[in-house]
N, C-alpha and C. Protein backbone atom coordinates (compact mmCIF):
# COMPACT_ATOMS: atom_id res chain seq x y z
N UNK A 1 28.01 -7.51 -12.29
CA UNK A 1 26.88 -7.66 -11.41
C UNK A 1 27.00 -9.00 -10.72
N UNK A 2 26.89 -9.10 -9.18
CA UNK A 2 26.96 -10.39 -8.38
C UNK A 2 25.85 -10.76 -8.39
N UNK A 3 24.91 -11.32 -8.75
CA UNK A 3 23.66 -11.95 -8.78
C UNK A 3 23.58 -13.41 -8.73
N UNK A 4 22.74 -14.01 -7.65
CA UNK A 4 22.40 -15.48 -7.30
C UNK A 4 21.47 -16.15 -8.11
N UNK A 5 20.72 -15.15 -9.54
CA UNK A 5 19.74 -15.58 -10.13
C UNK A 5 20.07 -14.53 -11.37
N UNK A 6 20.20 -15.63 -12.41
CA UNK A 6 20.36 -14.71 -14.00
C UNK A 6 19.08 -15.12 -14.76
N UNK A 7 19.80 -14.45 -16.08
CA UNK A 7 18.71 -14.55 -17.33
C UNK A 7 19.55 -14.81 -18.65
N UNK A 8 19.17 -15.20 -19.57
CA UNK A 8 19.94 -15.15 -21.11
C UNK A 8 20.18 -13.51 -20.96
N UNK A 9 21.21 -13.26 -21.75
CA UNK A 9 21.77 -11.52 -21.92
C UNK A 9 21.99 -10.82 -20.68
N UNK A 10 21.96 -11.80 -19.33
CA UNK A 10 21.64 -11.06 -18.13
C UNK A 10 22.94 -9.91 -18.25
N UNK A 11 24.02 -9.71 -18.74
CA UNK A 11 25.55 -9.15 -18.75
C UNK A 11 25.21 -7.96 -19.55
N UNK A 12 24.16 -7.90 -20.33
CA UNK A 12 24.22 -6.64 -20.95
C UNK A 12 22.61 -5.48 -20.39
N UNK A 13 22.11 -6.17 -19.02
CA UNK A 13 21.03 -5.40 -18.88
C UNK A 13 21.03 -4.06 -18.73
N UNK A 14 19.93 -3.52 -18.89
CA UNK A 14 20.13 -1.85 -18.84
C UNK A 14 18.72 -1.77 -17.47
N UNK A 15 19.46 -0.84 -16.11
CA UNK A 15 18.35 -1.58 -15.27
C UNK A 15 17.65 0.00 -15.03
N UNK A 16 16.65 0.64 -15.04
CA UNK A 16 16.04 1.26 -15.32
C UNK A 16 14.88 1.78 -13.18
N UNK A 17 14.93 2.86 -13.49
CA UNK A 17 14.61 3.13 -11.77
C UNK A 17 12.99 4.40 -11.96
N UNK A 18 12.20 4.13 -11.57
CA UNK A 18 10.95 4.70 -12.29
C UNK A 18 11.09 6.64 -11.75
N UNK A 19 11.00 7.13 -12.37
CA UNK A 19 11.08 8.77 -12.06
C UNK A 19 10.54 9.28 -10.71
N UNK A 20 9.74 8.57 -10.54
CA UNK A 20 8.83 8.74 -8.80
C UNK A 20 9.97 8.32 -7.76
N UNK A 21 11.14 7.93 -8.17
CA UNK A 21 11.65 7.27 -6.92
C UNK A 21 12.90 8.55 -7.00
N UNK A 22 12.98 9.38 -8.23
CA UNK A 22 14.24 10.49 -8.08
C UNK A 22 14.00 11.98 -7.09
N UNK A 23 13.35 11.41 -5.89
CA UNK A 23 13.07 12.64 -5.24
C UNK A 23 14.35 13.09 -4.12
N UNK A 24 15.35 11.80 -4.39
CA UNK A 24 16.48 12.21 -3.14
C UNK A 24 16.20 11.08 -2.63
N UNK A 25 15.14 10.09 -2.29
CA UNK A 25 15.01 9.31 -1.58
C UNK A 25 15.12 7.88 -1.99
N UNK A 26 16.24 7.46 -1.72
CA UNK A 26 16.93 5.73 -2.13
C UNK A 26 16.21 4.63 -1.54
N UNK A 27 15.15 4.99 -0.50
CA UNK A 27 15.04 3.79 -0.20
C UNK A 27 13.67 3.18 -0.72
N UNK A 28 13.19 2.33 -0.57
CA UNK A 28 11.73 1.50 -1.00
C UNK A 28 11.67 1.83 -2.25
N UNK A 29 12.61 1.15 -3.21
CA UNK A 29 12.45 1.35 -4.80
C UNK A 29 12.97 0.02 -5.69
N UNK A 30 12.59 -0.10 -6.49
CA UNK A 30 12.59 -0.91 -7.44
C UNK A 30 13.42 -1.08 -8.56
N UNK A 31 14.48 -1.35 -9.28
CA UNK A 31 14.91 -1.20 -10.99
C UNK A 31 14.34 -2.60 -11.48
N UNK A 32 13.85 -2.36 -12.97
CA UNK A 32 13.57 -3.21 -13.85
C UNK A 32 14.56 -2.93 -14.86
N UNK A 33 14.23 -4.55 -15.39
CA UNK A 33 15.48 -4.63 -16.84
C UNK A 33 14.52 -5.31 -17.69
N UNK A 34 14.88 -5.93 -18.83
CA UNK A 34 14.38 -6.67 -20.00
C UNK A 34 15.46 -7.43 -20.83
N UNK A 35 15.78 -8.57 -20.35
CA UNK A 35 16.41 -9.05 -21.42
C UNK A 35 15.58 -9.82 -22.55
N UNK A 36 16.25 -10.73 -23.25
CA UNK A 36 15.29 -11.19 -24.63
C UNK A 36 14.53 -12.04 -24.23
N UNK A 37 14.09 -12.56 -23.02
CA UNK A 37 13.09 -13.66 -22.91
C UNK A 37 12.18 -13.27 -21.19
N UNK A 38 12.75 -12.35 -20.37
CA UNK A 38 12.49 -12.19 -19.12
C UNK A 38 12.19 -10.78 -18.88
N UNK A 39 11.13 -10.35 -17.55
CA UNK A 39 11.38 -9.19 -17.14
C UNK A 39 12.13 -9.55 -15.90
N UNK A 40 13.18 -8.36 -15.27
CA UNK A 40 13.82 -8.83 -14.29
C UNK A 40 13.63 -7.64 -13.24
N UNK A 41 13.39 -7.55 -12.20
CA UNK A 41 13.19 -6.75 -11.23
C UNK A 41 14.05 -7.26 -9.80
N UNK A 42 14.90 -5.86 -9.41
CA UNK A 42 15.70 -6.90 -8.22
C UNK A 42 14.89 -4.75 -7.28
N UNK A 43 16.24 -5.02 -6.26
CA UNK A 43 15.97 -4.35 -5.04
C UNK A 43 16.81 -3.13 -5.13
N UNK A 44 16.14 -1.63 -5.10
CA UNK A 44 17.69 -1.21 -5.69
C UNK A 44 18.30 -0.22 -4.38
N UNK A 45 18.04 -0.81 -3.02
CA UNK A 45 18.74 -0.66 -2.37
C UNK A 45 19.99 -1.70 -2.05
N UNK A 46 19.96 -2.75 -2.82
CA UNK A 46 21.26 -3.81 -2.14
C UNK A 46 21.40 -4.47 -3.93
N UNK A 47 22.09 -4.03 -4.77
CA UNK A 47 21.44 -4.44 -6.35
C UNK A 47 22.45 -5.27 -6.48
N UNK A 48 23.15 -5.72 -5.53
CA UNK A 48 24.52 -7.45 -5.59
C UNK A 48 23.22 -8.49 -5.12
N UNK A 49 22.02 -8.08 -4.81
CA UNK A 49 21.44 -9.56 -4.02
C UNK A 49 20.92 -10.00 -5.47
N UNK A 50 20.04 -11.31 -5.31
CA UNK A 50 19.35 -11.62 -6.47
C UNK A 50 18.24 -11.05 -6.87
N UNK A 51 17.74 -11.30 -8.31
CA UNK A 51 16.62 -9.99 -8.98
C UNK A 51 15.49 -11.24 -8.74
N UNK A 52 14.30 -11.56 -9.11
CA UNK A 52 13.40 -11.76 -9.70
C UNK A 52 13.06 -11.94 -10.84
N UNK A 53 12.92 -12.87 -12.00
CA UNK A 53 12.51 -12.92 -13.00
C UNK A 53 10.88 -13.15 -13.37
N UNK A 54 10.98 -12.34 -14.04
CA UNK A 54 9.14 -12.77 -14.52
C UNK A 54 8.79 -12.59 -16.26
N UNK A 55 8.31 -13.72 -16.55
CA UNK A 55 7.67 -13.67 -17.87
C UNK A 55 6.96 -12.24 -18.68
N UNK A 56 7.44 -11.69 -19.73
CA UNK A 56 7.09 -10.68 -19.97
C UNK A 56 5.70 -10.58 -20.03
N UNK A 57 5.29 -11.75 -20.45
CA UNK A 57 3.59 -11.53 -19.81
C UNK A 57 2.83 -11.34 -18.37
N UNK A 58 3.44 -12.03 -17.69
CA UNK A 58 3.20 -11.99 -16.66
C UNK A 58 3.63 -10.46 -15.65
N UNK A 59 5.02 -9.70 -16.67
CA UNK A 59 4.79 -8.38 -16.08
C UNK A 59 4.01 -7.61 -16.34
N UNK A 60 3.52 -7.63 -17.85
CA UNK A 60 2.73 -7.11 -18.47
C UNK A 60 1.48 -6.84 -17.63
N UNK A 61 0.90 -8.07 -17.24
CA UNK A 61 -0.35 -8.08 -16.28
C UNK A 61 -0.33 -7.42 -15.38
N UNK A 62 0.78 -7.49 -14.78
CA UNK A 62 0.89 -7.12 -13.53
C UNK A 62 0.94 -5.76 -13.12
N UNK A 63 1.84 -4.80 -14.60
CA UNK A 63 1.56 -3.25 -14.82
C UNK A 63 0.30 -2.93 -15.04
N UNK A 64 -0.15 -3.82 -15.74
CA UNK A 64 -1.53 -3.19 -16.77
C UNK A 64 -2.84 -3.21 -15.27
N UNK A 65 -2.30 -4.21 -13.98
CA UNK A 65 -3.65 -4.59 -13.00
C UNK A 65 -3.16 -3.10 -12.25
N UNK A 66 -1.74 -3.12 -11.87
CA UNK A 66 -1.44 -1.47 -11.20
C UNK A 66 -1.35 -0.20 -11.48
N UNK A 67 -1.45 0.09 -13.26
CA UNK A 67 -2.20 0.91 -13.69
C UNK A 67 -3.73 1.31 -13.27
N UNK A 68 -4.46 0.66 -13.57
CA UNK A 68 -5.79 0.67 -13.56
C UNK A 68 -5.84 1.02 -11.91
N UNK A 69 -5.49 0.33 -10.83
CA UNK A 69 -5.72 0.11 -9.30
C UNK A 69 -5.19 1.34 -8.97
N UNK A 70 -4.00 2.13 -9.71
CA UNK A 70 -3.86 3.57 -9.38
C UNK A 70 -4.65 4.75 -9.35
């Protein structure tokens, strides 16, 4: 993976693509990963650019505010 922004374990992530996005259609989608200290979210139309890291709390919130807002 070419990435401009890592994490501890970043080499063994498993990057994960949410079931809503397997309709045929690649574009405007997301993969998340988890390594041991980070959530990592990059772009998964261009997945060589850099990801995003965010505190697992801070993803946490951030599912739990777009749960509810759904």
């Amino acid at each position: 993976m070419n990435c401009g922004i890592s994490a501890p374990g970043d080499f063994e992530l498993v990057w994960i693509k949410s079931s809503y996005s397997s309709n045929g259609n690649e574009g405007d989608c997301i993969e998340v990963a988890a390594s041991l200290s980070a959530v990592l979210v990059r772009d998964s139309k261009d997945v060589r650019r850099p990801h995003l890291i965010h505190a697992p709390r801070a993803w946490a919130a951030f599912v739990a505010h777009a749960a509810q807002a759904a």
